[in-house]
Protein backbone atom coordinates (compact mmCIF):
# COMPACT_ATOMS: atom_id res chain seq x y z
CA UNK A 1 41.66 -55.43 -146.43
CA UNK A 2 43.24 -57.17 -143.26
CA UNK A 3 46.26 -54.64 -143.82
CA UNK A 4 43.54 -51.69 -143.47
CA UNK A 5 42.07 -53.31 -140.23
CA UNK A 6 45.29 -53.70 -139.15
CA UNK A 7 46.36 -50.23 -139.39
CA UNK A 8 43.23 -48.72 -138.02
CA UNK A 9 44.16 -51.18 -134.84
CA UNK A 10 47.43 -50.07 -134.39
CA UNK A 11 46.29 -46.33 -134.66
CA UNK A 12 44.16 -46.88 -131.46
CA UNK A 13 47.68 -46.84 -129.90
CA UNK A 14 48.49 -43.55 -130.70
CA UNK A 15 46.35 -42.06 -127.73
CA UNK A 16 48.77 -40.32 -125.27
CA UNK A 17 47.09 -38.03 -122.55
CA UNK A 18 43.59 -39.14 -123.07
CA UNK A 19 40.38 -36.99 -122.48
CA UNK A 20 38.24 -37.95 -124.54
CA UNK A 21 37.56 -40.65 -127.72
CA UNK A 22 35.79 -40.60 -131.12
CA UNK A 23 35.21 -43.37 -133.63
CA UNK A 24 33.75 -42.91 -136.94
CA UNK A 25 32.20 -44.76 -139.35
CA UNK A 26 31.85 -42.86 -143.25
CA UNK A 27 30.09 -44.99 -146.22
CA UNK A 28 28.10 -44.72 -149.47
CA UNK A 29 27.84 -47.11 -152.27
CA UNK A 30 31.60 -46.72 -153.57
CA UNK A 31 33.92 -45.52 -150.23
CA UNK A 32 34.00 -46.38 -146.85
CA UNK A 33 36.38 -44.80 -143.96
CA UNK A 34 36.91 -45.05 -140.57
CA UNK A 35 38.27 -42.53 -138.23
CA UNK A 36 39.06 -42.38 -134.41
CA UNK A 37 40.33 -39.49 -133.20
CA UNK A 38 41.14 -38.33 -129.73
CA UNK A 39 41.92 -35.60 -127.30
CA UNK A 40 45.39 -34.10 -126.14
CA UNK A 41 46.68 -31.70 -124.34
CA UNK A 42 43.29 -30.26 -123.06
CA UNK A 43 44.25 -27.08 -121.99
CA UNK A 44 44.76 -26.48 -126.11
CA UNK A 45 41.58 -28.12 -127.09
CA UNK A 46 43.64 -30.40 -129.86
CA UNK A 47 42.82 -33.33 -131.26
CA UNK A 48 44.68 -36.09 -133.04
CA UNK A 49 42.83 -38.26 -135.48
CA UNK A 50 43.93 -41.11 -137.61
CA UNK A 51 41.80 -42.64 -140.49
CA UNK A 52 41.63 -44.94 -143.10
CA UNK A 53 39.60 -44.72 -146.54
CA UNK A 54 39.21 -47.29 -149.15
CA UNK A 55 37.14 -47.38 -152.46
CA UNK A 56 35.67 -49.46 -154.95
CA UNK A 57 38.33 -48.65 -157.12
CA UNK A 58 40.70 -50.84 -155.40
CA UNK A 59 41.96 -46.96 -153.61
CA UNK A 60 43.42 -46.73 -150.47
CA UNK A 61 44.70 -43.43 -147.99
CA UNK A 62 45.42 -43.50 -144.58
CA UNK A 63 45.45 -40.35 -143.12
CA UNK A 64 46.82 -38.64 -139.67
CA UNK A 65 45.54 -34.96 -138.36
CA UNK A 66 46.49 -32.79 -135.62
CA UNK A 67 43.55 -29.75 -134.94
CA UNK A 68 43.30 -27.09 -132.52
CA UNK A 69 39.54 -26.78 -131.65
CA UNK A 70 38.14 -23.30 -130.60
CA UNK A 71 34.23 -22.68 -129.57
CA UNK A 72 33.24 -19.82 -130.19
CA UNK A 73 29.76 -19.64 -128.64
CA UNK A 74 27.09 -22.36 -128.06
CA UNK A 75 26.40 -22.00 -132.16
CA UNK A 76 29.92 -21.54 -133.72
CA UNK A 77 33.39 -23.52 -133.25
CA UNK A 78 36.74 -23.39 -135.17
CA UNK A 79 39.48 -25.91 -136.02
CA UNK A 80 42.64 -25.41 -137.70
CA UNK A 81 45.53 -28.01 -138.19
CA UNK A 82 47.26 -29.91 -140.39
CA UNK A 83 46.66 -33.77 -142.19
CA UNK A 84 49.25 -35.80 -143.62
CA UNK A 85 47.86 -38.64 -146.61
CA UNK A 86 49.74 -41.52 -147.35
CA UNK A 87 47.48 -44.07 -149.86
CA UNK A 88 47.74 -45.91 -152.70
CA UNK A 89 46.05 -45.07 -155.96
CA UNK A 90 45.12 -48.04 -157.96
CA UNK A 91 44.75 -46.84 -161.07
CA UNK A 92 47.06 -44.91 -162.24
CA UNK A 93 49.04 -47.45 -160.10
CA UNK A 94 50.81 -44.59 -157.80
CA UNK A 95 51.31 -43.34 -154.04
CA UNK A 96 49.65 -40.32 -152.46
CA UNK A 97 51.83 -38.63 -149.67
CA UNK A 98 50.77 -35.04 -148.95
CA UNK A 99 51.01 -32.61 -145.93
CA UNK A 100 47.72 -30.45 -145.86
CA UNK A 101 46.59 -27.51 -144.19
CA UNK A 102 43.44 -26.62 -143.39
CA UNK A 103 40.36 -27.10 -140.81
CA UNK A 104 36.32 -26.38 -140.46
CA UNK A 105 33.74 -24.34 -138.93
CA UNK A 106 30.77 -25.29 -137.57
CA UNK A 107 27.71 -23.74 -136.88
CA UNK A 108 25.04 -24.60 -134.93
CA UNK A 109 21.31 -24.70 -135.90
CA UNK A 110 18.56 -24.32 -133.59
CA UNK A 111 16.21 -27.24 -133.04
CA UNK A 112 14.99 -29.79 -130.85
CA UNK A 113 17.79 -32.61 -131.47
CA UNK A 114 20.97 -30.35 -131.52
CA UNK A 115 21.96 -30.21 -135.47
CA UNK A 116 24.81 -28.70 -136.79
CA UNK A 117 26.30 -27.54 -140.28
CA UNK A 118 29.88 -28.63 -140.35
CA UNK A 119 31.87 -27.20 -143.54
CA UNK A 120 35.45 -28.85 -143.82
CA UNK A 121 38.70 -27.84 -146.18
CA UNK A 122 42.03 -29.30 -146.80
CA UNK A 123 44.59 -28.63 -149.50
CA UNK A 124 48.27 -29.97 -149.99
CA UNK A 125 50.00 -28.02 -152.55
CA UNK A 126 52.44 -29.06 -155.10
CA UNK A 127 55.50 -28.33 -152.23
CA UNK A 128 53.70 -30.48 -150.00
CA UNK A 129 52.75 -33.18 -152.00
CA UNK A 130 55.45 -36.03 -153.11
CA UNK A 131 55.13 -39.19 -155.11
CA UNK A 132 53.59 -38.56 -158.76
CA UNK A 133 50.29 -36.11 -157.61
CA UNK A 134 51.22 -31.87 -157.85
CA UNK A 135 48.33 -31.74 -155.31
CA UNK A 136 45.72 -32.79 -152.93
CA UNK A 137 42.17 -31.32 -152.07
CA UNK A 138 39.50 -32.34 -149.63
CA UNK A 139 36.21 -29.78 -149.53
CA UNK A 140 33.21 -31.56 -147.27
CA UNK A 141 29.85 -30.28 -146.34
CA UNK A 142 27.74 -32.05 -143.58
CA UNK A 143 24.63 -31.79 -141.45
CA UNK A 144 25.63 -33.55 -138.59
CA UNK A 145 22.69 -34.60 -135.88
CA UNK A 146 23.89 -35.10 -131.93
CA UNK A 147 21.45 -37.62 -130.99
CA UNK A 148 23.31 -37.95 -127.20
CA UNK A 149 27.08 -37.19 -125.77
CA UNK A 150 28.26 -40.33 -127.00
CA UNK A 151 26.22 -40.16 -130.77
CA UNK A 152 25.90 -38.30 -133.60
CA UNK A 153 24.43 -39.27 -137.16
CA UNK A 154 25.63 -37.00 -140.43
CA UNK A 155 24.62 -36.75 -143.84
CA UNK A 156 27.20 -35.06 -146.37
CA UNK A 157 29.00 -34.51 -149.64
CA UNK A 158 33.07 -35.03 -149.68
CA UNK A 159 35.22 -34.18 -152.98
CA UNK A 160 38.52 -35.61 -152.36
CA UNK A 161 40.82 -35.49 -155.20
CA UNK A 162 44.95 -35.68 -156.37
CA UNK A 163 45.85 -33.92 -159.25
CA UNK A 164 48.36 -36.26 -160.85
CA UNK A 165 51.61 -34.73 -162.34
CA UNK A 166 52.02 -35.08 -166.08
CA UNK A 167 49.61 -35.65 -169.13
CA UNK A 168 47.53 -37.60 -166.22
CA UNK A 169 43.89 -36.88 -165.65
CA UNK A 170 43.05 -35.72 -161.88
CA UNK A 171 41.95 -39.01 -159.92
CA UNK A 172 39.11 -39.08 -157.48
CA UNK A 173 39.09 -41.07 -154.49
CA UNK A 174 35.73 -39.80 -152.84
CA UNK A 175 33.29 -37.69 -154.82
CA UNK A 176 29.36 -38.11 -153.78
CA UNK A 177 26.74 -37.94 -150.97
CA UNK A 178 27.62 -40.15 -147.37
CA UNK A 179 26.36 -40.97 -144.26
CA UNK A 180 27.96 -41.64 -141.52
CA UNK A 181 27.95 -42.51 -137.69
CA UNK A 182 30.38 -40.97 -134.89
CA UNK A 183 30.59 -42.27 -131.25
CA UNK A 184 32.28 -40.57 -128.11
CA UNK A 185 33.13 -42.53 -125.59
């Protein structure tokens, strides 16, 4: 545990030309994960986020992503990029390192609070994938509420999976309903 603090302290270093900060704060009854991502170059609109996730299952991944961001309109934004993994899978008692591609799309629903639906992908294939998994998927579905700039609340359902090579079964590290809490500062 003190190793995953650690990392997600040192990550806070990553932050070059600085615009503009996000920490996040994922949970339900099995997973929690914590992500803080920030702006760079902002004439591009990307992003750079770093994360770490950890189970009840003794599961750990660490993840780093690089997005371009693109709004549309008022009511629809883009983001494409790419997200490296690098964990440790507990049982089977393996590592997970994967480059995926991928990104989300966001559209905006009209109400009173601004609310949003945020639909997220990311897939490593077998030639980007090393250690003992073939591949890596991560498909996410959120309602996310802005309750100010510098808050938002969500409420979502993450599959995030590596299909082991071999005779091994595929191993879950986040399958289920979350909640979570973002701040911009």
């Amino acid at each position: 545990m003190r190793r995953l603090i650690l990392i997600l302290f040192l990550s806070l270093g990553f932050a070059s030309s600085v615009h503009g900060h996000s920490l996040a704060l994922t949970v339900n009854s099995d997973m929690a994960e914590f992500a803080y991502a920030t702006e760079v170059w902002a004439a591009q609109n990307a992003e750079l986020g770093v994360g770490v996730l950890f189970n009840d299952d003794d599961d750990w991944l660490g993840s780093l992503r690089l997005v371009s961001n693109n709004r549309v309109s008022n009511a629809l934004r883009f983001a494409v990029g790419m997200q490296g993994y690098l964990g440790k899978l507990d049982k089977p008692d393996t590592s997970m390192r994967a480059l995926a591609i991928g990104g989300s799309v966001g559209f905006g629903l009209a109400s009173q609070i601004p609310l949003s639906l945020v639909l997220e992908g990311w897939y490593a294939p077998k030639i980007l994938s090393f250690g003992k998994i073939d591949d890596a998927k991560e498909l996410a579905a959120r309602i996310q509420a802005d309750l100010s700039q510098h808050a938002a609340v969500y409420v979502g359902y993450r599959k995030l999976k590596a299909d082991l090579k071999g005779d091994r079964k595929n191993h879950k590290l986040d399958s289920g309903l979350h909640l979570g809490l973002r701040i911009n500062f």
